[in-house]
N, C-alpha and C. Protein backbone atom coordinates (compact mmCIF):
# COMPACT_ATOMS: atom_id res chain seq x y z
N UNK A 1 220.45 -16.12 165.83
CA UNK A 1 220.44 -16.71 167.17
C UNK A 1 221.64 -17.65 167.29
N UNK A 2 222.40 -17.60 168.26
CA UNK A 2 223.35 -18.34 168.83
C UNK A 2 222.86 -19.28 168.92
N UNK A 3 224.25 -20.61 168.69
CA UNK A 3 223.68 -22.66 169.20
C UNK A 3 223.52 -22.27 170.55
N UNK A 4 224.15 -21.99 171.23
CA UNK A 4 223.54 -22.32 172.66
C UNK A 4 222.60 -22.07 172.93
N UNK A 5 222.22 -20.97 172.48
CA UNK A 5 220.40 -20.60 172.63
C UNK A 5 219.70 -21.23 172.07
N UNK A 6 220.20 -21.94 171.09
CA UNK A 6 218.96 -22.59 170.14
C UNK A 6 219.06 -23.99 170.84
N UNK A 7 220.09 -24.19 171.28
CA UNK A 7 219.94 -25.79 172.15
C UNK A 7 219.18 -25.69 173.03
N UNK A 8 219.34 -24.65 174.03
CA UNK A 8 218.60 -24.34 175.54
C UNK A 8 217.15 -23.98 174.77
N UNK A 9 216.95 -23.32 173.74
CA UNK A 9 215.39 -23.04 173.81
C UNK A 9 214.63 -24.55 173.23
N UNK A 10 215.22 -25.34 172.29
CA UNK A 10 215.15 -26.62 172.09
C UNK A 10 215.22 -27.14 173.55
N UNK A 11 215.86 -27.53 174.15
CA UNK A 11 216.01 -28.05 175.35
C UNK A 11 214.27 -27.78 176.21
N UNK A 12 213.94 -26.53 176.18
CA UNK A 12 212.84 -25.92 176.74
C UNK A 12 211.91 -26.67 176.48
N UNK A 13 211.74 -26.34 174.93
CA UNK A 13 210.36 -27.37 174.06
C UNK A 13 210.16 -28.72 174.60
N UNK A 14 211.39 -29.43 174.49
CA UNK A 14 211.35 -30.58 174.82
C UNK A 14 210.43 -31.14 176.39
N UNK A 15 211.24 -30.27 176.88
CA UNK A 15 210.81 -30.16 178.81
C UNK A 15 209.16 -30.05 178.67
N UNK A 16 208.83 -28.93 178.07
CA UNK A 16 207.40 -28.83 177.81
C UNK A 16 206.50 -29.91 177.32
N UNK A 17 207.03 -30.30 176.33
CA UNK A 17 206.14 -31.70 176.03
C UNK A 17 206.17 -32.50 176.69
N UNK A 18 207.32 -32.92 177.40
CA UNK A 18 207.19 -33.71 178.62
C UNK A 18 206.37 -33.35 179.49
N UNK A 19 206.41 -32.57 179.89
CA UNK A 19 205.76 -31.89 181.03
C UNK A 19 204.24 -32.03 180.83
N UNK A 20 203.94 -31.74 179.48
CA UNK A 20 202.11 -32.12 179.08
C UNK A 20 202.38 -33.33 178.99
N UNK A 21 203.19 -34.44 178.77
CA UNK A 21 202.77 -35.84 178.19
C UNK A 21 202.53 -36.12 179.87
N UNK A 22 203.05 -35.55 180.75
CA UNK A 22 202.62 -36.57 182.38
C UNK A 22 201.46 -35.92 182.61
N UNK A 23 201.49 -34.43 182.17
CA UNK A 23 200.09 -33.99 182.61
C UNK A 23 198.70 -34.79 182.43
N UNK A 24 199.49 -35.43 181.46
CA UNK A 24 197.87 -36.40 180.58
C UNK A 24 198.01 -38.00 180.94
N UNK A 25 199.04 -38.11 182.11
CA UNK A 25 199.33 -39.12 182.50
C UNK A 25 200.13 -40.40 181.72
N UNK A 26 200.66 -40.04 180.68
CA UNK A 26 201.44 -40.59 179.89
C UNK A 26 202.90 -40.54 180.46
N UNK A 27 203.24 -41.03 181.05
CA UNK A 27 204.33 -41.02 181.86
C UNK A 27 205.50 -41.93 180.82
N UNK A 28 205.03 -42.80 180.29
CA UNK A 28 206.00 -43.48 179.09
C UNK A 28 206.83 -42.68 178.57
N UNK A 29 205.18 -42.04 177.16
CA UNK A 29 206.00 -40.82 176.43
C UNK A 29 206.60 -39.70 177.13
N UNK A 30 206.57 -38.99 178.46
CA UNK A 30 207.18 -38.28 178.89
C UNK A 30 209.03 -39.01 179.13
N UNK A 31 208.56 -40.19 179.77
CA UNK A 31 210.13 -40.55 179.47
C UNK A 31 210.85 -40.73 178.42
N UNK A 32 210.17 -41.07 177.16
CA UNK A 32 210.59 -41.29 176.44
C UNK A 32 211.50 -39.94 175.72
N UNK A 33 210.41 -38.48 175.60
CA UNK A 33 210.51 -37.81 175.53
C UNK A 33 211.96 -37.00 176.07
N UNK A 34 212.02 -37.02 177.62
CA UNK A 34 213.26 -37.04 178.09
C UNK A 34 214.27 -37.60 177.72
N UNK A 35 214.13 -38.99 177.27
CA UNK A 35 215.35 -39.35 176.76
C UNK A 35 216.13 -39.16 175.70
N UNK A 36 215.09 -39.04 174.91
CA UNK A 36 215.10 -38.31 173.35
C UNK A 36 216.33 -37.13 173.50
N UNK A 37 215.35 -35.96 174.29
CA UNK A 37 215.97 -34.61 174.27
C UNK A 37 217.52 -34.81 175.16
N UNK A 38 217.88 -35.80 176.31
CA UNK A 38 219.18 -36.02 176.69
C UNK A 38 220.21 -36.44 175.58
N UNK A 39 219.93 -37.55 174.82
CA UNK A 39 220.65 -37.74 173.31
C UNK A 39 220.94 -36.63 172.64
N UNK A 40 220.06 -35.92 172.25
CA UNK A 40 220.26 -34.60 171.59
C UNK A 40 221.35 -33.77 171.83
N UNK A 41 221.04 -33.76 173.24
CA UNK A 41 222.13 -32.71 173.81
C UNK A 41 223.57 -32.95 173.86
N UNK A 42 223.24 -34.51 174.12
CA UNK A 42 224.61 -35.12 173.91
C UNK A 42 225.72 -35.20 173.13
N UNK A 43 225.00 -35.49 172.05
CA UNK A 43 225.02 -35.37 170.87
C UNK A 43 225.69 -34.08 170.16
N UNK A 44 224.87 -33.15 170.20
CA UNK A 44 225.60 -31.15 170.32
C UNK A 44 226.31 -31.07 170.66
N UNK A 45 226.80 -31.44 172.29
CA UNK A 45 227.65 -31.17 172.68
C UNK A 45 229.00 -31.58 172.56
N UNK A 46 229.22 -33.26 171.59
CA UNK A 46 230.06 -33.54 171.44
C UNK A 46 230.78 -33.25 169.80
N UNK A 47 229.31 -32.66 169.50
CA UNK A 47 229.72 -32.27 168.22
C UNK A 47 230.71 -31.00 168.25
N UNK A 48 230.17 -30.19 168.94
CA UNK A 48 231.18 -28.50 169.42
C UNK A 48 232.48 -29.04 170.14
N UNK A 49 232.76 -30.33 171.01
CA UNK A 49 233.95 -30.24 171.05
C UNK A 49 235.38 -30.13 170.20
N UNK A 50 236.47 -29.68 170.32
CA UNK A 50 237.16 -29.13 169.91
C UNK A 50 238.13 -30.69 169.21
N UNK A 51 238.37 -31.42 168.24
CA UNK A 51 238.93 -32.11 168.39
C UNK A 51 240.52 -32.78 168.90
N UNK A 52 240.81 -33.59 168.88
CA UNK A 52 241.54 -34.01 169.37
C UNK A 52 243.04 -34.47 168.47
N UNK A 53 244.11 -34.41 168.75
CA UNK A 53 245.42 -34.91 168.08
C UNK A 53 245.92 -33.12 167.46
């Protein structure tokens, strides 16, 4: 499996648990959750950039 797929299906999971943590009215851990998985991505993505000099 390709990173991008494995980020986006990671990406997915993430969404999902969020998505049950408000279901259960946990709105914290859902943000928290979100924020988590935005770092992540961030993170990936600056790792694949191409460097610089």
């Amino acid at each position: 499996m390709d990173s991008y797929r494995e980020q986006y299906y990671h990406l997915l999971h993430c969404m999902a648990k969020a998505t049950s943590a408000m279901d259960k009215g946990d709105l914290i851990q859902a943000k928290e959750l979100l924020i988590q998985a935005q770092q992540e991505a961030e993170t990936q993505v600056l790792k694949e950039l191409p460097e610089e000099g």
